[in-house]
PDB file of N, CA and C in Angstrom:
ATOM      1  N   UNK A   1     108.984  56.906 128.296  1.00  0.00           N
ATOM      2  CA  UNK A   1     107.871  57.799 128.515  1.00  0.00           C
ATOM      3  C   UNK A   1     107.379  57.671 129.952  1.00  0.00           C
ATOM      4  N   UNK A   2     106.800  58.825 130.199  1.00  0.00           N
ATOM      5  CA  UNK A   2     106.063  58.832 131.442  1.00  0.00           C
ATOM      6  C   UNK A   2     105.055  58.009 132.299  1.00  0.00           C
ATOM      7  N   UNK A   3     104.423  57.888 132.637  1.00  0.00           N
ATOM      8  CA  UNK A   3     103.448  57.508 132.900  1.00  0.00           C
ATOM      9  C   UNK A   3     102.485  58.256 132.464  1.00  0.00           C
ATOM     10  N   UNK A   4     102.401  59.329 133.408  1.00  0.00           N
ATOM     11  CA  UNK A   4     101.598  61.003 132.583  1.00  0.00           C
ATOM     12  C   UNK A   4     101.159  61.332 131.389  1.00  0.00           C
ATOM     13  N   UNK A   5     102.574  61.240 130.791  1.00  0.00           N
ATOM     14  CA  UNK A   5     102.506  61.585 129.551  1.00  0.00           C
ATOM     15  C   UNK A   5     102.001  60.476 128.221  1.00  0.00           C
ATOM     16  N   UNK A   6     102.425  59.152 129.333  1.00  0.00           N
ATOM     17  CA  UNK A   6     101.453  57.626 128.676  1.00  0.00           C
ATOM     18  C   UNK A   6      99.687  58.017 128.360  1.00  0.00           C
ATOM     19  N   UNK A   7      99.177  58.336 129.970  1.00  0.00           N
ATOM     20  CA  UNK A   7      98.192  58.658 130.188  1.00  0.00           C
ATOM     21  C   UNK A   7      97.464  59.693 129.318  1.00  0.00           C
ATOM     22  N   UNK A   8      98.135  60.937 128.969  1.00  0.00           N
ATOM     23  CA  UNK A   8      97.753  62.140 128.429  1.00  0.00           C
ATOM     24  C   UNK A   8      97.510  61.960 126.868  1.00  0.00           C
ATOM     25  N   UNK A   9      98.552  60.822 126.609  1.00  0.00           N
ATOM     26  CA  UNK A   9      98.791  60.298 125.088  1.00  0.00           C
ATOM     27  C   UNK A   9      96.862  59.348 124.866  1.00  0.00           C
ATOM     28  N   UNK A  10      97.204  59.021 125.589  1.00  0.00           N
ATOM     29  CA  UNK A  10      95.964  57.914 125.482  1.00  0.00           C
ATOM     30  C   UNK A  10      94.927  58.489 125.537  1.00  0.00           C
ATOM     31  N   UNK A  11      94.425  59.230 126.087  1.00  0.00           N
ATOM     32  CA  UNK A  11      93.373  60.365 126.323  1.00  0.00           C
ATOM     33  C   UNK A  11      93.040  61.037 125.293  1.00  0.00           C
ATOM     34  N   UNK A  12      94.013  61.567 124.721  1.00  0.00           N
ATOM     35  CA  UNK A  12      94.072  62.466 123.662  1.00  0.00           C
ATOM     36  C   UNK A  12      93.504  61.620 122.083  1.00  0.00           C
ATOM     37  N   UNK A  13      94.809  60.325 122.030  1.00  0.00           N
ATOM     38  CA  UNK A  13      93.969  59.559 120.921  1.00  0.00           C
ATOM     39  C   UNK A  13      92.469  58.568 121.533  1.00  0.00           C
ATOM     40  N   UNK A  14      92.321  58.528 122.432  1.00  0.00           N
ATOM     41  CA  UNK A  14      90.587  58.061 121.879  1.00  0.00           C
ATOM     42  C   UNK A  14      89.529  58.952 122.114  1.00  0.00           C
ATOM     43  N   UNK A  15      89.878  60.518 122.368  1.00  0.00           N
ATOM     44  CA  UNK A  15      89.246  61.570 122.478  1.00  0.00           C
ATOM     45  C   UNK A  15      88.836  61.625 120.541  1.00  0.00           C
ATOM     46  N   UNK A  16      90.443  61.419 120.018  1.00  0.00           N
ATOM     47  CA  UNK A  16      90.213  61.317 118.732  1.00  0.00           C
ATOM     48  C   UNK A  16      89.477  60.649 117.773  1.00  0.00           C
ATOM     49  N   UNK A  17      89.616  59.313 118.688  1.00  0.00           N
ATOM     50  CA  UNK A  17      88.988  58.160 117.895  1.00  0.00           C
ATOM     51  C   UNK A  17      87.657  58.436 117.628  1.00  0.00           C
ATOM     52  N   UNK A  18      86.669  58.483 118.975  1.00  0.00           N
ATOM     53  CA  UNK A  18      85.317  58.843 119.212  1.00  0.00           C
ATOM     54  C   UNK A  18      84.841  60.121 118.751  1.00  0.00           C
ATOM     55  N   UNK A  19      85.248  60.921 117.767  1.00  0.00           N
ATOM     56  CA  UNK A  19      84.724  61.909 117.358  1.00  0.00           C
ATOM     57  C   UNK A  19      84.114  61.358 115.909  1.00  0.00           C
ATOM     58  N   UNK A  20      82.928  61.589 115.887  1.00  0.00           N
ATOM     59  CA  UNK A  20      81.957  61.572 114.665  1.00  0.00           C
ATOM     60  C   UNK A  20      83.255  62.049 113.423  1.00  0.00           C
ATOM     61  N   UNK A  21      82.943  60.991 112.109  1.00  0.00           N
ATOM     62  CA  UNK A  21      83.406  61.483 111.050  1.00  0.00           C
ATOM     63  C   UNK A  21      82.480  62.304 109.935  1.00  0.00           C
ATOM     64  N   UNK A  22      82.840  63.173 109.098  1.00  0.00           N
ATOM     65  CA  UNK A  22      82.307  64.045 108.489  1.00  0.00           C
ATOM     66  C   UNK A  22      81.411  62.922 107.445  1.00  0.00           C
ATOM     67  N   UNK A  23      80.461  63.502 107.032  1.00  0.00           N
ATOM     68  CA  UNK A  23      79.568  62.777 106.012  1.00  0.00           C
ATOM     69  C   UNK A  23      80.440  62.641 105.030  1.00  0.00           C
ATOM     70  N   UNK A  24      79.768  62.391 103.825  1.00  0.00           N
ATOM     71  CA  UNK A  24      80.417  62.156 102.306  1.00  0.00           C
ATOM     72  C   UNK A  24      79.665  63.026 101.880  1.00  0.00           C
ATOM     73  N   UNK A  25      80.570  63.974 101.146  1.00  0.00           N
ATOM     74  CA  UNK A  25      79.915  65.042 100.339  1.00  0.00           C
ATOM     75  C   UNK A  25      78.872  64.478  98.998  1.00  0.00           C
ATOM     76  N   UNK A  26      77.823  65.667  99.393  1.00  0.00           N
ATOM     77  CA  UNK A  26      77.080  65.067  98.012  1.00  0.00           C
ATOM     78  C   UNK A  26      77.519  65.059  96.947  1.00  0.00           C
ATOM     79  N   UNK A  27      77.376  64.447  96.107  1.00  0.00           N
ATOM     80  CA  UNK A  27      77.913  65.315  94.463  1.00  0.00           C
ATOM     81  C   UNK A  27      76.645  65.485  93.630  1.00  0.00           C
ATOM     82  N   UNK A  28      77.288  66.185  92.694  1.00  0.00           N
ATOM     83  CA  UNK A  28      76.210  67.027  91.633  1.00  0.00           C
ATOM     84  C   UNK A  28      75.808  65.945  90.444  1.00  0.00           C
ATOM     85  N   UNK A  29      76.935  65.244  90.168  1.00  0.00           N
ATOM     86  CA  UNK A  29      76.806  64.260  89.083  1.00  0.00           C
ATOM     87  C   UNK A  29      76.313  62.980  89.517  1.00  0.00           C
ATOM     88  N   UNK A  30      75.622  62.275  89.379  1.00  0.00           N
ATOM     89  CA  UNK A  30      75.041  60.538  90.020  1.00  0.00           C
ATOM     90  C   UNK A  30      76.334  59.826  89.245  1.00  0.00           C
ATOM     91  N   UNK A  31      77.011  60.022  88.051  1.00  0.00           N
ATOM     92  CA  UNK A  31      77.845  59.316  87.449  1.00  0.00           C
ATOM     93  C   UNK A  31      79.322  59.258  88.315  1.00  0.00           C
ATOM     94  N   UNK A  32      79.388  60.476  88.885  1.00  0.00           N
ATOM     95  CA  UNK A  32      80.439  60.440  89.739  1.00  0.00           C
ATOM     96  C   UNK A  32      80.637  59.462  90.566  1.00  0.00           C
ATOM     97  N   UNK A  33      79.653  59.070  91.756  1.00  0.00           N
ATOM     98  CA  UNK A  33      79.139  58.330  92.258  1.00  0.00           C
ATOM     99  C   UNK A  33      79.623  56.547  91.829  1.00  0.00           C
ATOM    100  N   UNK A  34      79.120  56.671  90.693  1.00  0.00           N
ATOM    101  CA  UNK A  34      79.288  55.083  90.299  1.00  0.00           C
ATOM    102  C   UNK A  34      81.339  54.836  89.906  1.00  0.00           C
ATOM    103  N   UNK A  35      81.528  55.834  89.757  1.00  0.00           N
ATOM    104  CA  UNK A  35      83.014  55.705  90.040  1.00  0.00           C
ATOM    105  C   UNK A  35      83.853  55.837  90.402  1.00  0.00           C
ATOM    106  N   UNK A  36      83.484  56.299  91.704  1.00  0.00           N
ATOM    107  CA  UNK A  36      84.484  56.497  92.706  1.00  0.00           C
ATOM    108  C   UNK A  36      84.671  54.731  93.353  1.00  0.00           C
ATOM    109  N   UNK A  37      85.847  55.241  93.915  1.00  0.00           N
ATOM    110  CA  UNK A  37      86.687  53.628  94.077  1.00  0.00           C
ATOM    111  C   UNK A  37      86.013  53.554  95.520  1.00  0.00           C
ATOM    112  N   UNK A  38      86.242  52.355  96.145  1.00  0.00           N
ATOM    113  CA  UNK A  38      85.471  51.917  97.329  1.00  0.00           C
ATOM    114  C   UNK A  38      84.161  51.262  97.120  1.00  0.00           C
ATOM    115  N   UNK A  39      83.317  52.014  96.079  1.00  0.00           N
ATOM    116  CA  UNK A  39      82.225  51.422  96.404  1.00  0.00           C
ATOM    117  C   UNK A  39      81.602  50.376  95.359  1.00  0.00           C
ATOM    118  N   UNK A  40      81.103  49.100  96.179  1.00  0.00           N
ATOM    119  CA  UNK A  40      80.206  48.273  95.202  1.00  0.00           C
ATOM    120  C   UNK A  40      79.218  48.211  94.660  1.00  0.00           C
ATOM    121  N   UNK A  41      78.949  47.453  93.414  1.00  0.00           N
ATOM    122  CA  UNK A  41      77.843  47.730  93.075  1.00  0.00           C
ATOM    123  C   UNK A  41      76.802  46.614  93.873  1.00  0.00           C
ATOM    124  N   UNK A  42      75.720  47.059  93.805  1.00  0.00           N
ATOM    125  CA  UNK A  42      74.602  46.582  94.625  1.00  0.00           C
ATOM    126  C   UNK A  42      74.333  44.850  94.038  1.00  0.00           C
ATOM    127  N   UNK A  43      74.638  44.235  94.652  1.00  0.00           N
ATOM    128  CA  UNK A  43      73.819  42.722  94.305  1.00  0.00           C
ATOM    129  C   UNK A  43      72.176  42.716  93.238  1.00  0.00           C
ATOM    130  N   UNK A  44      72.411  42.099  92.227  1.00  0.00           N
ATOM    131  CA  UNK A  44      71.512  41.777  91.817  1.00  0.00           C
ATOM    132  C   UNK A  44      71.208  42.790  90.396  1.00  0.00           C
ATOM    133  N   UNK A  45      72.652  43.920  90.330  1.00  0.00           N
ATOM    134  CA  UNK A  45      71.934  44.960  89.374  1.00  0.00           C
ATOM    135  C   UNK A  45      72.823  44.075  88.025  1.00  0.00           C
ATOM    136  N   UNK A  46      72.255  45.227  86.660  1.00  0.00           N
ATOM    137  CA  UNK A  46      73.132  44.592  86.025  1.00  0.00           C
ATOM    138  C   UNK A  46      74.782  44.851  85.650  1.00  0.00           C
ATOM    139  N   UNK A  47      74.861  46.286  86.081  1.00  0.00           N
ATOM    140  CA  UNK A  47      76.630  46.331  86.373  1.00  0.00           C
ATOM    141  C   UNK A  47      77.062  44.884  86.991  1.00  0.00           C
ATOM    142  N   UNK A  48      76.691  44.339  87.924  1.00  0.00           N
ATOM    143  CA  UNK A  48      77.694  42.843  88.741  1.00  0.00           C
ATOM    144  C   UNK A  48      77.186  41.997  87.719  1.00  0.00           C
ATOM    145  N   UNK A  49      76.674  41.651  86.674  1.00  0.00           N
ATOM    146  CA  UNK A  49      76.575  40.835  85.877  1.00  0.00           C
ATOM    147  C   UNK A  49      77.471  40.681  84.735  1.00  0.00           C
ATOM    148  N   UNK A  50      77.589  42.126  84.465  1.00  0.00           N
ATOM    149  CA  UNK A  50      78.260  42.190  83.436  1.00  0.00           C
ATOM    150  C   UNK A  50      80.142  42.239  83.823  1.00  0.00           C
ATOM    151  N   UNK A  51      80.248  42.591  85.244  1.00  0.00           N
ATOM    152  CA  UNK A  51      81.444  42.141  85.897  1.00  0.00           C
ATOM    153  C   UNK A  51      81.867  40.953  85.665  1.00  0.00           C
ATOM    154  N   UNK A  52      81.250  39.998  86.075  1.00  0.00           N
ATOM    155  CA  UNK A  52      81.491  38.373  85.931  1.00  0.00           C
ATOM    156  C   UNK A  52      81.089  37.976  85.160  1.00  0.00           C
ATOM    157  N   UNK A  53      80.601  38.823  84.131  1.00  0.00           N
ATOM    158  CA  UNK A  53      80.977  38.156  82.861  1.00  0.00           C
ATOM    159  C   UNK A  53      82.066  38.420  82.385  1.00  0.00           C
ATOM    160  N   UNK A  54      83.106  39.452  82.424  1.00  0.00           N
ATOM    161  CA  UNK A  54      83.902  40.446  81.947  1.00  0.00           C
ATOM    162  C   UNK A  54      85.453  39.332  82.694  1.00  0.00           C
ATOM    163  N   UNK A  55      84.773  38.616  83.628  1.00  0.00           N
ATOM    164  CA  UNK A  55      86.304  38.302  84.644  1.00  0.00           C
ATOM    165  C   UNK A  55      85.837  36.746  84.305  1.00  0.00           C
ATOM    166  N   UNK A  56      85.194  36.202  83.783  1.00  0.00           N
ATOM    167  CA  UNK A  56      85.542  34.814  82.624  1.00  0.00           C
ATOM    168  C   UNK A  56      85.755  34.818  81.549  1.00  0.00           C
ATOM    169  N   UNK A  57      85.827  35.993  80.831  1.00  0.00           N
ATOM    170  CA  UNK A  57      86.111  36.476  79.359  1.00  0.00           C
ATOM    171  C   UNK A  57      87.730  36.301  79.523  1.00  0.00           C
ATOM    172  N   UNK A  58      88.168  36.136  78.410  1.00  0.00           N
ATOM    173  CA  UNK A  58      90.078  36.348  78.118  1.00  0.00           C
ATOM    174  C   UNK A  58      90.139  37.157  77.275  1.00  0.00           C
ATOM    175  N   UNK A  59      90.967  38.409  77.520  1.00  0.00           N
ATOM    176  CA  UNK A  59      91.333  39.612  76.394  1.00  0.00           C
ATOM    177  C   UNK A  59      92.331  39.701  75.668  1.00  0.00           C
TER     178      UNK A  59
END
């Protein structure tokens, strides 16, 4: 590769990088929410209680 075209490359991806990402769409359902993957549940509620209880249990 070029130099130039090193240069032009590089430019281009952190032109990319630094662009704001789109929000997270709202949703209509709050239940949706609690199950979509990625997210944890909050410290202290009782969903994470009943987690660790669920992961010292044997099925």
């Amino acid at each position: 590769m070029k130099d130039s075209q090193l240069k032009a490359l590089l430019k281009k991806t952190a032109a990319k990088a630094s662009q704001q990402k789109k929000p997270a769409r709202a949703s209509f359902d709050s239940t949706l929410d609690a199950t979509r993957a990625g997210v944890e549940p909050l410290q202290g509620t009782e969903a994470e209680e009943i987690f660790k209880e669920m992961k010292r249990r044997e099925f």
